[in-house]
C-alpha atoms as a PDB file:
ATOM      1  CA  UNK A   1      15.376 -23.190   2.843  1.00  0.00           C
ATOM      2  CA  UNK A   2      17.205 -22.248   6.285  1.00  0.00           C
ATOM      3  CA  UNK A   3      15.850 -21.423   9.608  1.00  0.00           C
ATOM      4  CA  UNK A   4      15.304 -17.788   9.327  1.00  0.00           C
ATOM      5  CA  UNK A   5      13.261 -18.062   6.286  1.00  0.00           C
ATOM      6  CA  UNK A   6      11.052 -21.003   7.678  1.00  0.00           C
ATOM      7  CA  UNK A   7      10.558 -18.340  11.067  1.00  0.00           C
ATOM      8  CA  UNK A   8       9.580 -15.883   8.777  1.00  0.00           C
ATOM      9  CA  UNK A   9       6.968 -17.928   6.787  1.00  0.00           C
ATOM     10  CA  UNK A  10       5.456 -19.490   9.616  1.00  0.00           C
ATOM     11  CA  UNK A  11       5.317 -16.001  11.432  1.00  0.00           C
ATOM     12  CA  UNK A  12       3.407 -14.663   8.823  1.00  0.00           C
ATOM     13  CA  UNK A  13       0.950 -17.540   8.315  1.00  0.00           C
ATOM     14  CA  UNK A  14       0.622 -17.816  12.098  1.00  0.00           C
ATOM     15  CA  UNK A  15      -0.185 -13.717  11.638  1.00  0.00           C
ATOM     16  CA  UNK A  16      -2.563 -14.296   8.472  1.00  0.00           C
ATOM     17  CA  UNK A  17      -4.388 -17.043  10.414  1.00  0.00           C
ATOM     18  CA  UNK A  18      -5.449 -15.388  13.525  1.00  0.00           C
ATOM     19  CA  UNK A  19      -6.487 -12.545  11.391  1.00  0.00           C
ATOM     20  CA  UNK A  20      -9.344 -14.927  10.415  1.00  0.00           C
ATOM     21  CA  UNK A  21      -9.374 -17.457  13.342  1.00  0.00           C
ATOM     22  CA  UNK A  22     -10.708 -14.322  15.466  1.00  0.00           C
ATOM     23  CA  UNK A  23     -12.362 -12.591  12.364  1.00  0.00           C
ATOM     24  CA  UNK A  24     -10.937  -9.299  13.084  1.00  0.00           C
ATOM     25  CA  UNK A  25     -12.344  -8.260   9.431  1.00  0.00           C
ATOM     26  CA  UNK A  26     -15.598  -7.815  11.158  1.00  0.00           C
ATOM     27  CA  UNK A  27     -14.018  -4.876  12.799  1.00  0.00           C
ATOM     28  CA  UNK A  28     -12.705  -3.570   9.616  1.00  0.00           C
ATOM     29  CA  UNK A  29     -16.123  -2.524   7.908  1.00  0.00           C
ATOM     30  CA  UNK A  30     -17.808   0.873   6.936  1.00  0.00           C
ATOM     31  CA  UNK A  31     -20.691  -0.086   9.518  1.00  0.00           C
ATOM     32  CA  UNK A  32     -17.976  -1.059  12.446  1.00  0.00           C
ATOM     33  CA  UNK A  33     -16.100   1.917  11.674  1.00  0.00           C
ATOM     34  CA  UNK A  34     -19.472   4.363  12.076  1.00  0.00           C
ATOM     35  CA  UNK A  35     -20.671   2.761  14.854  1.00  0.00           C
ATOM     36  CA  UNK A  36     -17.367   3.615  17.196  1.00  0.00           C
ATOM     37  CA  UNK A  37     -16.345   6.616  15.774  1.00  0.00           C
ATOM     38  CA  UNK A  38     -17.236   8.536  18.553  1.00  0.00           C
ATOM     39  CA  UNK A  39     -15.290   6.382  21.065  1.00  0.00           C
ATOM     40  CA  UNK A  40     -12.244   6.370  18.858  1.00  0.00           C
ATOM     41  CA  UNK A  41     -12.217  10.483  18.991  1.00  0.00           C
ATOM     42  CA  UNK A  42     -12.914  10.289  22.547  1.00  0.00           C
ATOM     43  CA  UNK A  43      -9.905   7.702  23.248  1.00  0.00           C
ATOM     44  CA  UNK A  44      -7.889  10.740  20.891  1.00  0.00           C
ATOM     45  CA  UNK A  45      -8.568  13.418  22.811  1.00  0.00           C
ATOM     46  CA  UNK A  46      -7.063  11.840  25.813  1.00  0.00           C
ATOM     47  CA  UNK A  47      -4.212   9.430  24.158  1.00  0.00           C
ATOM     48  CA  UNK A  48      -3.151  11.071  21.296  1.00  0.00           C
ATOM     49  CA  UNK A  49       0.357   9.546  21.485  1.00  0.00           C
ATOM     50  CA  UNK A  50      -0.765   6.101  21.877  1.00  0.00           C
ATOM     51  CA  UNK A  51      -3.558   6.388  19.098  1.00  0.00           C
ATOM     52  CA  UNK A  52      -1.555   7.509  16.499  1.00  0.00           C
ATOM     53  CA  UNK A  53       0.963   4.643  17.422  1.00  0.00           C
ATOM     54  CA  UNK A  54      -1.494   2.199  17.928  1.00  0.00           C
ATOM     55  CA  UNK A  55      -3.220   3.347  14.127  1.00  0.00           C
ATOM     56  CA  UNK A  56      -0.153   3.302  12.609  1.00  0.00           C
ATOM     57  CA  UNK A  57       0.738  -0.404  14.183  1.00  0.00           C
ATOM     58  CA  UNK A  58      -2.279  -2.202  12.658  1.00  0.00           C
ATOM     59  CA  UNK A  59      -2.058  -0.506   9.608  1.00  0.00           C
ATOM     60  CA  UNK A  60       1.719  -1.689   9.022  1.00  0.00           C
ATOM     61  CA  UNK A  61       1.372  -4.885  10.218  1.00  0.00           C
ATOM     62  CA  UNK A  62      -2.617  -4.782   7.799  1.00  0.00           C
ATOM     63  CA  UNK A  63      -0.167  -3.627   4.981  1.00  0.00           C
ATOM     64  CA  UNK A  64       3.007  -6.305   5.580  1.00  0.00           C
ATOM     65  CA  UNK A  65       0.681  -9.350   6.096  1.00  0.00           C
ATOM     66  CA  UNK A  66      -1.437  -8.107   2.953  1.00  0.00           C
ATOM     67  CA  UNK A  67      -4.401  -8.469   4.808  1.00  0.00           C
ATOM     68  CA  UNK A  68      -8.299  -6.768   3.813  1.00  0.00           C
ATOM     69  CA  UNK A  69      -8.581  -3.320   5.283  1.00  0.00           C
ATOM     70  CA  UNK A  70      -7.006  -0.775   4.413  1.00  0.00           C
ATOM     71  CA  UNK A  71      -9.839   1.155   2.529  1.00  0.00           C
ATOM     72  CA  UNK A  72     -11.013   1.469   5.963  1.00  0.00           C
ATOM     73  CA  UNK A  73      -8.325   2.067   7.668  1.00  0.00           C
ATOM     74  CA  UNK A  74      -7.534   5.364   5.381  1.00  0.00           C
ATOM     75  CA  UNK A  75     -11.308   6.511   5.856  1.00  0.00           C
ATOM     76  CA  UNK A  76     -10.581   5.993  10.030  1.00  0.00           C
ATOM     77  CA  UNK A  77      -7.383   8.054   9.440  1.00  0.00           C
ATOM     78  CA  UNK A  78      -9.542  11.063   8.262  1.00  0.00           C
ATOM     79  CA  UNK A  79     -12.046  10.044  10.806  1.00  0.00           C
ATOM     80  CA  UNK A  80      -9.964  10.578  13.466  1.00  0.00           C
ATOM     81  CA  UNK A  81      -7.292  12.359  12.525  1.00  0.00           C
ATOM     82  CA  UNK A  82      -9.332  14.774   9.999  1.00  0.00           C
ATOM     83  CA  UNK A  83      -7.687  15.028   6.190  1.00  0.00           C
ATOM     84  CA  UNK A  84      -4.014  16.375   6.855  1.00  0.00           C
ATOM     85  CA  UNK A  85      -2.906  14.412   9.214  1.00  0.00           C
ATOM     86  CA  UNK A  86      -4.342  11.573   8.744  1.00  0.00           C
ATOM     87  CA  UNK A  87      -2.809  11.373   5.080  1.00  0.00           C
ATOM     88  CA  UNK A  88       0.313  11.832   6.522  1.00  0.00           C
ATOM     89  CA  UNK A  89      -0.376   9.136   8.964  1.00  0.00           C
ATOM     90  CA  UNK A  90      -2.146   6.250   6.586  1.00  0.00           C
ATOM     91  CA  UNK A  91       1.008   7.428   3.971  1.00  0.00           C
ATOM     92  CA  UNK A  92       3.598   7.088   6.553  1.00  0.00           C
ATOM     93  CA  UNK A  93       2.214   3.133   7.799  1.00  0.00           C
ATOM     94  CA  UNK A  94       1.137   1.659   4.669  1.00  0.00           C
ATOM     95  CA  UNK A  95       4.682   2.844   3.004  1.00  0.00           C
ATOM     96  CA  UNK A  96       6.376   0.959   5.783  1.00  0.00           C
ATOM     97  CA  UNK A  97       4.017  -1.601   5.345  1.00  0.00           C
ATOM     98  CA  UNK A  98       4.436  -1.984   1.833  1.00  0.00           C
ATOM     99  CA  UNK A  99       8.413  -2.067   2.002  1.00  0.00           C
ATOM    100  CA  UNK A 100       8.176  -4.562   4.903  1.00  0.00           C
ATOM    101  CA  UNK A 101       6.152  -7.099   2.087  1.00  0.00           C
ATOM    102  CA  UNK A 102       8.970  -5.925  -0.271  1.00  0.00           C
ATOM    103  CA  UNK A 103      11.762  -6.823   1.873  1.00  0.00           C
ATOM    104  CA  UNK A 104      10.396 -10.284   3.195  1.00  0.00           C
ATOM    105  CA  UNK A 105       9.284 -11.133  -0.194  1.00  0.00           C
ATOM    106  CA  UNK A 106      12.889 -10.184  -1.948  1.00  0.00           C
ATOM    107  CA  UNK A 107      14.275 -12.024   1.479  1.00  0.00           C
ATOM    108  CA  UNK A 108      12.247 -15.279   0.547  1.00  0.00           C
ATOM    109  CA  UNK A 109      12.022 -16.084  -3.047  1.00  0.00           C
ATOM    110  CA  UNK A 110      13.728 -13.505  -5.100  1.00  0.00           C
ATOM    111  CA  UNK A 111      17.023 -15.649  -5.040  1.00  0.00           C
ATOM    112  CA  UNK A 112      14.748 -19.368  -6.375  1.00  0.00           C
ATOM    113  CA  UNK A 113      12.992 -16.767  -8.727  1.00  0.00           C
ATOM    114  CA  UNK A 114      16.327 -15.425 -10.274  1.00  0.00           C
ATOM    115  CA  UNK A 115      18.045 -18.707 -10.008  1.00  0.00           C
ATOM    116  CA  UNK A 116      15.126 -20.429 -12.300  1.00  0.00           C
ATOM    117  CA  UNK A 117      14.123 -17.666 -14.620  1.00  0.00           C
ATOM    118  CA  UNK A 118      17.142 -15.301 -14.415  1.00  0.00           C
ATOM    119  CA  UNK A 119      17.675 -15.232 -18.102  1.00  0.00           C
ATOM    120  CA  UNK A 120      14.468 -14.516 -18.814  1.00  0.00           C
ATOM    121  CA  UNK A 121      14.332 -11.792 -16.438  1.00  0.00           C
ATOM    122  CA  UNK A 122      17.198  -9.980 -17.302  1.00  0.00           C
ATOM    123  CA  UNK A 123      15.763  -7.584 -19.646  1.00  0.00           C
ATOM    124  CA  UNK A 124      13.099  -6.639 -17.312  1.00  0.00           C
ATOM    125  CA  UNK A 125      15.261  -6.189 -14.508  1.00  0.00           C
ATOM    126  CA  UNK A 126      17.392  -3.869 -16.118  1.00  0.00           C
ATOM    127  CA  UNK A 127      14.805  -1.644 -17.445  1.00  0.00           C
ATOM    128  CA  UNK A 128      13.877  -1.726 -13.743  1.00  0.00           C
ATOM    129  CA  UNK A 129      17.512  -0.555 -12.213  1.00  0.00           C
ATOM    130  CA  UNK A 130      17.091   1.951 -15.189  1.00  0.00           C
ATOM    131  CA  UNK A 131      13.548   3.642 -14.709  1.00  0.00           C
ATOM    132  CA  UNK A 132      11.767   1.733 -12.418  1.00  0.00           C
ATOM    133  CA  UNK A 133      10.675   4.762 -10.573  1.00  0.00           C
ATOM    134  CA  UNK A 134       8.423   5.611 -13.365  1.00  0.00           C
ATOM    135  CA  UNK A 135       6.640   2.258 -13.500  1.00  0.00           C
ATOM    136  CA  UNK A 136       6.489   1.879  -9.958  1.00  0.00           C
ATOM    137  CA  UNK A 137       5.004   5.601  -9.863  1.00  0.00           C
ATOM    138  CA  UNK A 138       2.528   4.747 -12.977  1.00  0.00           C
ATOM    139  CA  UNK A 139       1.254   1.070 -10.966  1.00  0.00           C
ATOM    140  CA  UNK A 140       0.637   3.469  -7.492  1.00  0.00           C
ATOM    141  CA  UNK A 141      -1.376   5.983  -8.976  1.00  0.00           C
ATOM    142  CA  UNK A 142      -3.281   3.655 -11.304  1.00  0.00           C
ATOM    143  CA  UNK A 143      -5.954   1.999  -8.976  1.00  0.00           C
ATOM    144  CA  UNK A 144      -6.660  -0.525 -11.425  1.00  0.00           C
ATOM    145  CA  UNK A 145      -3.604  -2.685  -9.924  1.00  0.00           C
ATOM    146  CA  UNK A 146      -3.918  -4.356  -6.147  1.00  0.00           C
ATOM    147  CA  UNK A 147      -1.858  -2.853  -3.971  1.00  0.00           C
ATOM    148  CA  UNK A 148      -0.551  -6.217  -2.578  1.00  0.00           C
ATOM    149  CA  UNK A 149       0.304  -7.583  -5.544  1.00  0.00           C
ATOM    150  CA  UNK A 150       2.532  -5.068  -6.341  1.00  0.00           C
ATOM    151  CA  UNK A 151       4.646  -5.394  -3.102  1.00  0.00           C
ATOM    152  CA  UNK A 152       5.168  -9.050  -3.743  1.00  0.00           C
ATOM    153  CA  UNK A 153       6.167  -8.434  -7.310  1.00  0.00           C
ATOM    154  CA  UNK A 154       8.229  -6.109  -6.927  1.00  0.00           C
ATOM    155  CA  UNK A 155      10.120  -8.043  -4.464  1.00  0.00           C
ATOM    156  CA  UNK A 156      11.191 -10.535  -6.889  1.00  0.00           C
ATOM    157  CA  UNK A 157      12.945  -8.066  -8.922  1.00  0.00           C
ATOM    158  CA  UNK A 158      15.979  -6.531  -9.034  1.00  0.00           C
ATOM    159  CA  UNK A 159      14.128  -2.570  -8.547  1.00  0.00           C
ATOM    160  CA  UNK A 160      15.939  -0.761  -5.929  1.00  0.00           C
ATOM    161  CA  UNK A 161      14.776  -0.631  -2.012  1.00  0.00           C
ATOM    162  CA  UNK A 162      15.147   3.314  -2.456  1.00  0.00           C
ATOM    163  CA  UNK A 163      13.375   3.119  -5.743  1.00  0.00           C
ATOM    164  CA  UNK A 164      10.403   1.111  -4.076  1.00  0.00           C
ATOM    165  CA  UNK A 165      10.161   3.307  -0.927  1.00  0.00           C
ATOM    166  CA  UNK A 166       9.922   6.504  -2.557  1.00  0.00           C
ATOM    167  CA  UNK A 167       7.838   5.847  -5.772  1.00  0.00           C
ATOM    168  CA  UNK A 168       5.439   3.963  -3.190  1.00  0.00           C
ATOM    169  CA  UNK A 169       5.397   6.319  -1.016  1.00  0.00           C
ATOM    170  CA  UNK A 170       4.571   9.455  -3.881  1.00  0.00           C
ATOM    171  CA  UNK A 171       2.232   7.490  -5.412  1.00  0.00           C
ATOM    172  CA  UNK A 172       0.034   6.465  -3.118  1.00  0.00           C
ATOM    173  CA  UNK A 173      -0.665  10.357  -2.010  1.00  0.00           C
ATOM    174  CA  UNK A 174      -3.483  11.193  -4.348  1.00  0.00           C
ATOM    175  CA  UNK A 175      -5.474   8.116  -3.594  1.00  0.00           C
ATOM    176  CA  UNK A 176      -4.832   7.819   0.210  1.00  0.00           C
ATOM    177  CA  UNK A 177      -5.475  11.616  -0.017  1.00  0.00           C
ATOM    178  CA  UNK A 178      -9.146  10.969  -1.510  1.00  0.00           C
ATOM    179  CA  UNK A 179     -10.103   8.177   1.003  1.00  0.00           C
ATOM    180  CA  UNK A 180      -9.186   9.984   4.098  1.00  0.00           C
ATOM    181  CA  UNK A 181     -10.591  12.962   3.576  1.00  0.00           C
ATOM    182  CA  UNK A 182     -13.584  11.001   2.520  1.00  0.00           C
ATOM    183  CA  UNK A 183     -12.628   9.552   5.769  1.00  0.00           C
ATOM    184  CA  UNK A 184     -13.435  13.112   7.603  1.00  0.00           C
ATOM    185  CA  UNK A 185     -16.879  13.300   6.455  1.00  0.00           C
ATOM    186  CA  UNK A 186     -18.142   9.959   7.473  1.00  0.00           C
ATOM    187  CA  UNK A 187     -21.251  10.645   7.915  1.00  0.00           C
ATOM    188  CA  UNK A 188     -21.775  11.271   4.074  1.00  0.00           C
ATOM    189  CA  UNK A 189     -20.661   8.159   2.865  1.00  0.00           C
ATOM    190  CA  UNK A 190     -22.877   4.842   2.190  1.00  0.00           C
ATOM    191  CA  UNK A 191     -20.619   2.296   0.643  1.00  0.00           C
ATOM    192  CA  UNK A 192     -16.588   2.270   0.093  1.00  0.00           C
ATOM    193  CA  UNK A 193     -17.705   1.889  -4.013  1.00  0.00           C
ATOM    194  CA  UNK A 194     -19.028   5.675  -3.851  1.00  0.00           C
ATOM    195  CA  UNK A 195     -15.649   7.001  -2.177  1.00  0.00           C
ATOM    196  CA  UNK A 196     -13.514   7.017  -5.706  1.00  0.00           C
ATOM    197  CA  UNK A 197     -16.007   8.287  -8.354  1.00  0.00           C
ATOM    198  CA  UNK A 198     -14.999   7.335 -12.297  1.00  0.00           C
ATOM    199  CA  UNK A 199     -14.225  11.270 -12.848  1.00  0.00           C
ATOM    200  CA  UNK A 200     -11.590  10.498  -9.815  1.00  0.00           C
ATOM    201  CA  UNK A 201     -10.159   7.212 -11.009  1.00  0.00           C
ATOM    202  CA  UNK A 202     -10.095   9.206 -14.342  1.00  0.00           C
ATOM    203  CA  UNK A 203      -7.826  11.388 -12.954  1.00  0.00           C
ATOM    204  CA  UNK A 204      -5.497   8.798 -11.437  1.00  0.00           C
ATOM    205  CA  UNK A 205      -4.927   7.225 -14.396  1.00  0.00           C
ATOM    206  CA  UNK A 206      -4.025  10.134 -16.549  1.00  0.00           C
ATOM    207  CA  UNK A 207      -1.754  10.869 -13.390  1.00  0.00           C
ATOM    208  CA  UNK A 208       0.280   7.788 -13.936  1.00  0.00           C
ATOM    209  CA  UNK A 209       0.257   8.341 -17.344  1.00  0.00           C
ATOM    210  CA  UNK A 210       2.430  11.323 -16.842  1.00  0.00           C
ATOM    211  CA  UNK A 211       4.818   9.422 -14.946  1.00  0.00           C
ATOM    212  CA  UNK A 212       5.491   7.398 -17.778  1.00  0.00           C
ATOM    213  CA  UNK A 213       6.143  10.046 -20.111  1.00  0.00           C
ATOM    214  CA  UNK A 214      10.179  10.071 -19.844  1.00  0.00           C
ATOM    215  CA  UNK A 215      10.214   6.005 -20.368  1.00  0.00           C
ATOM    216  CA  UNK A 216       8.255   6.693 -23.913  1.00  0.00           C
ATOM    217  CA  UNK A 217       9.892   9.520 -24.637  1.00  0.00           C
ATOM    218  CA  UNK A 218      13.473   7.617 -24.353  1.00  0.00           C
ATOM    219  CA  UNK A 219      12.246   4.467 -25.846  1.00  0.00           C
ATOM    220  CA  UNK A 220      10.876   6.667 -28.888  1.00  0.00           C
ATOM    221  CA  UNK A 221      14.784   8.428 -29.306  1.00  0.00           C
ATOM    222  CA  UNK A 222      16.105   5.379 -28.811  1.00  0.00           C
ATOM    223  CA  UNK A 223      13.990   4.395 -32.046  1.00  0.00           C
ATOM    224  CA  UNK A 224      14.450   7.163 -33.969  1.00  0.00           C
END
């Protein structure tokens, strides 16, 4: 493994570990979250710039390191940025976020992946360069699959940066959606568990189930 790699890993660790060291989690919690909501609107009103920035920072860098937080993170998007923009916001940074795992992943181990399972792979892979939009799209909008995991997967593949990005970034709209404007009524809400109801989750998956239509339907011509 060369230098750059080794700056990488330890970067991250060194990241992951302070995380903890400091236990910033504690500040990442439906009861934190309540209790300064009022100082994070009044910090808004006067540094609007600098609080979306800074919200969009953490959550990146929450996203990349794959670190606990980012159901609260969307519901302090709609807390502070109400539903719209605050989707747009929470969308925008865990996207990045999700790509930057991606990248560093593909960066670190796709090559040792490839190298000792490559035949084994191959199939897989090209069905990915062929469609993986669709089961990128289905694993986003299917909250049965951690969010993490799929960033680091999908990194040792051979699915497409542009592919990633943009199924990522679609399919991650109805959920982040439901959170943050959860998010706007904060008041109403007891425990992250009530947010996403089954009727919702119900709905997700028959969402992703749609985007997986065209990949039956060609496998089933392909059949016949």
């Amino acid at each position: 493994m060369n230098v750059k790699k080794i700056i990488i890993i330890l970067i991250g660790l060194v990241g992951v570990a302070l995380f903890f060291y400091f236990d910033l989690q504690r500040f990442l919690t439906l009861a934190a979250l309540k209790a300064n909501r009022q100082a994070l609107l009044d910090y808004y009103a006067g540094h609007k710039l600098i609080m979306v920035a800074g919200f969009m920072a953490i959550y990146i860098v929450q996203t990349a390191l794959s670190l606990p937080g980012a159901a609260i993170l969307s519901l302090a998007a709609g807390a502070i940025f109400g539903s719209i923009l605050g989707t747009v916001y929470a969308n925008i940074a865990a996207t990045i976020g999700a790509t930057l795992a991606f990248l560093v992943t593909r960066y670190l181990l796709r090559d040792a992946v490839l190298n000792r399972f490559g035949s084994r792979l191959e199939g897989m892979n090209r069905e990915l360069e062929q469609r993986g939009f669709n089961y990128l799209l289905f694993l986003r909008l299917v909250p049965l699959f951690p969010f993490f995991l799929i960033n680091l997967a999908a990194g040792l593949t051979r699915l497409p940066l542009r592919t990633f990005f943009l199924a990522t970034m679609l399919g991650i709209i109805p959920g982040g959606f439901v959170y943050v404007n959860a998010g706007a009524s904060l008041a109403t809400i007891d425990s992250l568990s009530g947010v996403a109801s089954p009727r919702v989750l119900g709905s997700f998956a028959l969402l992703g189930l749609f985007a997986l239509v065209p990949v039956l339907y060609n496998k089933f011509k392909k059949e016949k």
